[in-house]
Protein backbone atom coordinates (compact mmCIF):
# COMPACT_ATOMS: atom_id res chain seq x y z
CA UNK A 1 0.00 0.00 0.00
CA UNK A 2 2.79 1.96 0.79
CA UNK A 3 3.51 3.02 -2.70
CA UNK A 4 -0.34 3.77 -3.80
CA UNK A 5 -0.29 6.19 -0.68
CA UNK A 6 2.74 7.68 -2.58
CA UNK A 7 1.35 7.94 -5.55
CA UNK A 8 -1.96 9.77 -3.62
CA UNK A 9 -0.30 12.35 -2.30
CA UNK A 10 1.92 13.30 -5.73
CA UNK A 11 -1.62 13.86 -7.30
CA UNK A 12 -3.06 16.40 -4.53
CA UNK A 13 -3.95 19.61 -5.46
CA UNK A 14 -2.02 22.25 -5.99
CA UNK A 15 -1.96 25.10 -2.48
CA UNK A 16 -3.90 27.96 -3.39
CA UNK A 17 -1.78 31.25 -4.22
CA UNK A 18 -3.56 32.82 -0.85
CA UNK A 19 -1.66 29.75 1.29
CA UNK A 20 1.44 30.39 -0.56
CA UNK A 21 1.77 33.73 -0.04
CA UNK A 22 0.94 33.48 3.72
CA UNK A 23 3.60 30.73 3.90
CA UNK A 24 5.99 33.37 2.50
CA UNK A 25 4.92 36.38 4.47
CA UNK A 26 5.32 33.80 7.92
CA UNK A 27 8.88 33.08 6.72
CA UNK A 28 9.80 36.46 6.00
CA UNK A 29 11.40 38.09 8.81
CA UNK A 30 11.05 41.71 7.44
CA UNK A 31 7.41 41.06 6.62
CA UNK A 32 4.63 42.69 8.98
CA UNK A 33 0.98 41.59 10.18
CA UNK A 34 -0.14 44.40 7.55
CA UNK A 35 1.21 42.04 4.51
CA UNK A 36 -0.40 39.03 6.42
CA UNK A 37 -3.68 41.42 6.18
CA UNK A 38 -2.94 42.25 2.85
CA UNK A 39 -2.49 38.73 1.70
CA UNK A 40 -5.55 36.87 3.20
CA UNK A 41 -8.06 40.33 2.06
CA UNK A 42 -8.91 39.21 -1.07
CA UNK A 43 -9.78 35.64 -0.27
CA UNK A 44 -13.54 35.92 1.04
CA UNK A 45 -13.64 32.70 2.62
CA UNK A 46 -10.31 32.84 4.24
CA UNK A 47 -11.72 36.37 5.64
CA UNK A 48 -14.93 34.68 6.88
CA UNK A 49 -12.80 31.67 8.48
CA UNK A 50 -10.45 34.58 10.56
CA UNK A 51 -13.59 36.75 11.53
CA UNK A 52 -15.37 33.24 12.55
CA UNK A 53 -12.43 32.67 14.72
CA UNK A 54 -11.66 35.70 16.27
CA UNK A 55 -14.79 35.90 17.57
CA UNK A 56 -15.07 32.76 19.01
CA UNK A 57 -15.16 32.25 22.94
CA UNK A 58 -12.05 30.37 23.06
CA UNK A 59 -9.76 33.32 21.89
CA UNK A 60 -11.99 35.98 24.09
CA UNK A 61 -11.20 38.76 22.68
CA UNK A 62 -13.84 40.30 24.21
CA UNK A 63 -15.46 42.43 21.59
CA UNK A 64 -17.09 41.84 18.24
CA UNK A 65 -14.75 41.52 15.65
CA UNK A 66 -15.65 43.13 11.88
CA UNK A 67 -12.46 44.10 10.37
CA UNK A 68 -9.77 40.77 9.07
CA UNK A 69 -6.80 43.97 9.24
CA UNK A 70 -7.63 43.97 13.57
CA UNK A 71 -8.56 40.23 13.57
CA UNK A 72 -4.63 39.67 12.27
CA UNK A 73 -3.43 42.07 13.78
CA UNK A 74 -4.63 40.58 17.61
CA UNK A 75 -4.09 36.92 16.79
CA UNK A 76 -0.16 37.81 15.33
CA UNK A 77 1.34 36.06 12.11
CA UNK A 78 1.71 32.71 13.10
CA UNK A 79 -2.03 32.16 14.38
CA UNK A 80 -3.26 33.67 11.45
CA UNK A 81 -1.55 31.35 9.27
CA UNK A 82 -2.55 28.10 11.48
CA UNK A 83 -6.23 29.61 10.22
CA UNK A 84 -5.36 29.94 7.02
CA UNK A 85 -3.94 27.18 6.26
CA UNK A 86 -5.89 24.65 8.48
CA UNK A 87 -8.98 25.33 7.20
CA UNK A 88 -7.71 25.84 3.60
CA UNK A 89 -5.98 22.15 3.56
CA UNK A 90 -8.71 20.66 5.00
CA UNK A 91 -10.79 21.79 2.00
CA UNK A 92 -8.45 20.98 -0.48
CA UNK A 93 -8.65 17.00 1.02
CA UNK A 94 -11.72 14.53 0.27
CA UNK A 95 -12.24 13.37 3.48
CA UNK A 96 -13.89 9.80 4.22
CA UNK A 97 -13.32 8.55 7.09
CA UNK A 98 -15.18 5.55 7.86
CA UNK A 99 -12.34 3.29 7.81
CA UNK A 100 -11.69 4.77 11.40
CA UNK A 101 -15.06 4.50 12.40
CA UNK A 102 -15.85 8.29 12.40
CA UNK A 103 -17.60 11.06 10.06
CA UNK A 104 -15.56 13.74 8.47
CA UNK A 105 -17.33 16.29 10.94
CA UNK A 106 -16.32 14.36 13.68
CA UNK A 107 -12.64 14.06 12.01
CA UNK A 108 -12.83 18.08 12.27
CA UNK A 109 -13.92 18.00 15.36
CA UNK A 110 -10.91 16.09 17.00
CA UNK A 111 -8.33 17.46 14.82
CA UNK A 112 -9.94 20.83 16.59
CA UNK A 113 -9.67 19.51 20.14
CA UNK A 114 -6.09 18.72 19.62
CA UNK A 115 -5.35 21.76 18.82
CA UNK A 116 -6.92 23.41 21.40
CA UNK A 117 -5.70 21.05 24.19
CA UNK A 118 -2.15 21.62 22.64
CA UNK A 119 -2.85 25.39 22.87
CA UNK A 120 -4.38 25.89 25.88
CA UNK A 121 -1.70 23.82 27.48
CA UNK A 122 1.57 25.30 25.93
CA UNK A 123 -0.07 29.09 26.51
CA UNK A 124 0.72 28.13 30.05
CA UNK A 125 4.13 27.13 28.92
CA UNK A 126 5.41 29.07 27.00
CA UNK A 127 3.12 30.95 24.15
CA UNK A 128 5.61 31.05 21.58
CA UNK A 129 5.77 27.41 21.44
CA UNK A 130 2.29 26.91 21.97
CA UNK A 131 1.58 29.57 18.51
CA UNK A 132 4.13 26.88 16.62
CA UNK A 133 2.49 24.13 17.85
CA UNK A 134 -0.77 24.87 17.16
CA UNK A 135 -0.89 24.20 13.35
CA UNK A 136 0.78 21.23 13.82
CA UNK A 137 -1.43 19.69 16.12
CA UNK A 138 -4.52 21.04 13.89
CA UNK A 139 -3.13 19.28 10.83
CA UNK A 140 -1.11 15.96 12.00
CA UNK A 141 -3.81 13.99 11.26
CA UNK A 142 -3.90 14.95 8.09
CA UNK A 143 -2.34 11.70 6.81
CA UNK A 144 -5.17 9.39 7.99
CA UNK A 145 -7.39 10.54 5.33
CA UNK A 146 -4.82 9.31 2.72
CA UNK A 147 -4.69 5.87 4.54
CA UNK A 148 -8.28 6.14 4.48
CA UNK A 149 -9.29 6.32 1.14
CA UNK A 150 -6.08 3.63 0.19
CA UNK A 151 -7.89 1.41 2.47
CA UNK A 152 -11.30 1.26 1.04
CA UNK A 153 -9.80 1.37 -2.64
CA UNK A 154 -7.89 -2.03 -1.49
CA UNK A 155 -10.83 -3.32 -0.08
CA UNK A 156 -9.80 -3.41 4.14
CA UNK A 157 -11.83 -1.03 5.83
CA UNK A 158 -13.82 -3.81 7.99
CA UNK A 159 -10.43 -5.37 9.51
CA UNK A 160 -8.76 -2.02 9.67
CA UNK A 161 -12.17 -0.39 11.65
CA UNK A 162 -11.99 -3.59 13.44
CA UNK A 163 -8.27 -3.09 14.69
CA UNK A 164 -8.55 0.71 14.94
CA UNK A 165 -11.59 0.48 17.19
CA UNK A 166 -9.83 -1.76 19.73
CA UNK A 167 -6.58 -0.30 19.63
CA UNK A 168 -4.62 2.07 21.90
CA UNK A 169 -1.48 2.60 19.08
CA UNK A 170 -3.51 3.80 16.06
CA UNK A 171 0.22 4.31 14.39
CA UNK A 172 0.69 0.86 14.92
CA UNK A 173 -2.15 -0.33 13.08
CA UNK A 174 -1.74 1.96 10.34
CA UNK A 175 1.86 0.72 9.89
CA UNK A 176 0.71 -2.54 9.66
CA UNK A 177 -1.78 -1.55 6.67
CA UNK A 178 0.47 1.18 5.37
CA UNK A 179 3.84 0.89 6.11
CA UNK A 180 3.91 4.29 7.28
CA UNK A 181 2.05 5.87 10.24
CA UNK A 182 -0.47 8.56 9.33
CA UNK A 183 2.56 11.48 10.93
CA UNK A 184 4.55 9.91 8.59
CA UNK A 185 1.99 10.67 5.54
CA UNK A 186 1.35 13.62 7.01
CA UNK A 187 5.02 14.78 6.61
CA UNK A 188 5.41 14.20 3.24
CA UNK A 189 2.20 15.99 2.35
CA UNK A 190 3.18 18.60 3.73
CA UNK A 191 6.87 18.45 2.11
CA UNK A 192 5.06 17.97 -1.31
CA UNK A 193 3.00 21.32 -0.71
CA UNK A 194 6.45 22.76 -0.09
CA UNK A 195 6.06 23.71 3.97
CA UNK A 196 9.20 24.34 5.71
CA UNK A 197 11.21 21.73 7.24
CA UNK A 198 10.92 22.21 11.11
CA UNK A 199 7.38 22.14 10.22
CA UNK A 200 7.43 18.40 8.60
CA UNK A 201 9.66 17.08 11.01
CA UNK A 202 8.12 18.15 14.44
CA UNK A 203 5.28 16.32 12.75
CA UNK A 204 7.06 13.50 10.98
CA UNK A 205 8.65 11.93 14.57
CA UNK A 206 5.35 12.87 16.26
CA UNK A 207 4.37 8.50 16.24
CA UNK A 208 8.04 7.90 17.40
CA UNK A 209 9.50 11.35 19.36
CA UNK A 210 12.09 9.71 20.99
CA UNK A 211 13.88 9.26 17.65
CA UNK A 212 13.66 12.90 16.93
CA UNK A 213 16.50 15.51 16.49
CA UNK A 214 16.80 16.65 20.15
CA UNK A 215 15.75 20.74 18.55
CA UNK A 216 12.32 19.20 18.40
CA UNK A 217 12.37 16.69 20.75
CA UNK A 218 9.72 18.59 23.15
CA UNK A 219 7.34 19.55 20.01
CA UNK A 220 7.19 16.08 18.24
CA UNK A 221 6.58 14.46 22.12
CA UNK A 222 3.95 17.17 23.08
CA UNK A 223 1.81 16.30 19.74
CA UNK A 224 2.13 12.69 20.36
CA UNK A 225 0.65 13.04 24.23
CA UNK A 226 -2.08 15.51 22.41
CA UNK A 227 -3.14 12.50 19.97
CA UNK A 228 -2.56 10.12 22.82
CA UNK A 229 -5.74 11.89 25.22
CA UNK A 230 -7.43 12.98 21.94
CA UNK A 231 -7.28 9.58 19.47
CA UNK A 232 -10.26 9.43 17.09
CA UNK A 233 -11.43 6.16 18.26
CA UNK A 234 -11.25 6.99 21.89
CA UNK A 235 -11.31 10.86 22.30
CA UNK A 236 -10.84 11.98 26.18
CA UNK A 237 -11.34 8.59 27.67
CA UNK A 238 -10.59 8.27 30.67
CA UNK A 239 -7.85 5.12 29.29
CA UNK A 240 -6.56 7.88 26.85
CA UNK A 241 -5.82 10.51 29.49
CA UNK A 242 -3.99 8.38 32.16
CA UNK A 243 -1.54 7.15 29.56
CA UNK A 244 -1.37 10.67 28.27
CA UNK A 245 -0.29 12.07 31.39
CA UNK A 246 2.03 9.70 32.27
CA UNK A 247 3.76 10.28 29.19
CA UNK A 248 3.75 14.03 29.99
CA UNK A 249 5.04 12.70 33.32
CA UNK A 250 8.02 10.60 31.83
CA UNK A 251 8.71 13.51 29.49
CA UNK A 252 9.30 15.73 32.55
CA UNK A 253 6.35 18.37 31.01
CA UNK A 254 3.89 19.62 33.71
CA UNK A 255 1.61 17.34 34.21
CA UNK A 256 -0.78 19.37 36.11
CA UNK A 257 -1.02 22.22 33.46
CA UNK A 258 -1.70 19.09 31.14
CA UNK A 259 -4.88 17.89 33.44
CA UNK A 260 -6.23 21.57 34.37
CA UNK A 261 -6.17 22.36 30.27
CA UNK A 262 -8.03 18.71 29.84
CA UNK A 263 -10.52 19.25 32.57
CA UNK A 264 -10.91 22.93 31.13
CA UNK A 265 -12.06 21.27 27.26
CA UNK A 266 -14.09 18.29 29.57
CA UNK A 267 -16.22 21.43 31.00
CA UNK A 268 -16.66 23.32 28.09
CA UNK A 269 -17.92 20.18 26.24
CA UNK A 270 -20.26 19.91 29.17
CA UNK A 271 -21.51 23.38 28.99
CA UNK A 272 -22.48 22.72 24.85
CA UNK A 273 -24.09 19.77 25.42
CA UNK A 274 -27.06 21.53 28.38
């Protein structure tokens, strides 16, 4: 399969010049939050997606944003671009998912609460490292839509549901369909679109951290305890967050920010549900 999931991601679409230009502008260090304005303007939907975000509780920014120029210019270049481009790629992707025994919504929604747990976490941190890691955690999933649709072309999506539902290393099954793990896919999707390579690899090593470069060590082993409480077949259990925090625990991360920024998504899932 390995080479058919090759083949699948040399015949994605192209970026959109909007995401390429924002990939410049973030990698520019002379370039300001006005040319991230300027560059995301003319793209209605990518306007839409930043106004939809900035005036969502979970940024509380505490008044009603209208205007994408003030939107950027609170959430800063790199959180503008982790809107950009998540929702962009996401678009760009046909997404079936029921090889892993979820909808595409629900696929959203989890890529969503990793992102937030990784954010709300690392803001305690440190929030510089919590604005890198949030695209990352947004989009490391990316790669189990590939593995998706190469599963039900070759005809396995009962035994891989089967394995996926019961499992507690998702990479581990996927490897055994794949060859790869879906961080692995993930990383070269993201190297064909032509993202940079800190990027790729804090994403690449996040199924195996311990065998990254020590630079990005502490990002690759904070998205794998994210996907570790928040896996799509067992989101927030109560399995998934014990073996979560003990990782955080072995890793020498705080552990207690870790559970106060879990219990803080529990209660706000809580409060949308009443």
């Amino acid at each position: 399969m390995k080479s058919s999931i090759i083949d699948s991601i040399k015949s994605l679409p192209p970026l959109s010049k909007t995401i390429i230009d924002v990939n410049k502008i973030y990698a520019d260090p002379n370039a300001s939050v006005a040319d991230m304005a300027k560059a995301v303007e003319g793209d209605p939907m990518i306007v839409a997606n930043i106004l939809k975000a900035a005036n969502s509780p979970l940024y509380g920014f505490g008044r009603e944003m209208q205007n994408v120029s003030q939107a950027v210019s609170l959430f800063g270049m790199s959180m503008t671009r982790s809107i950009v481009v998540g929702n962009s790629v996401k678009k760009l992707l046909n997404v079936d998912m029921q090889p892993y025994g979820i909808t595409s919504e629900r696929f959203a929604e989890i890529s969503s609460l990793q992102a937030t747990l990784i954010l709300n976490w690392y803001k305690k941190i440190d929030k510089q490292k919590a604005s890198k890691l949030y695209l990352a955690a947004l989009l490391q999933e990316t790669g189990k839509i590939i593995i998706a649709s190469n599963v039900l072309q070759d005809d396995e999506s009962i035994s891989f549901s089967s394995e996926i539902e019961m499992s507690n290393n998702i990479a581990q099954v996927e490897k055994s369909y794949a060859e790869m793990s879906s961080s692995e896919v993930t990383a070269k999707v993201f190297e064909h679109w032509g993202f940079d390579s800190e990027f790729i690899d804090i994403i690449k090593y996040a199924d195996n951290p311990h065998a990254a470069p020590k630079g990005i060590q502490e990002f690759c082993i904070a998205l794998n305890i994210v996907k570790t409480i928040i896996p799509v077949n067992k989101p927030l259990s109560d399995v998934a967050i014990n073996i979560g925090l003990k990782k955080a625990e072995d890793a020498g991360l705080d552990a207690r920010l870790l559970e106060s920024s879990i219990k803080e998504i529990q209660d706000a899932q809580n409060m949308a549900s009443l």
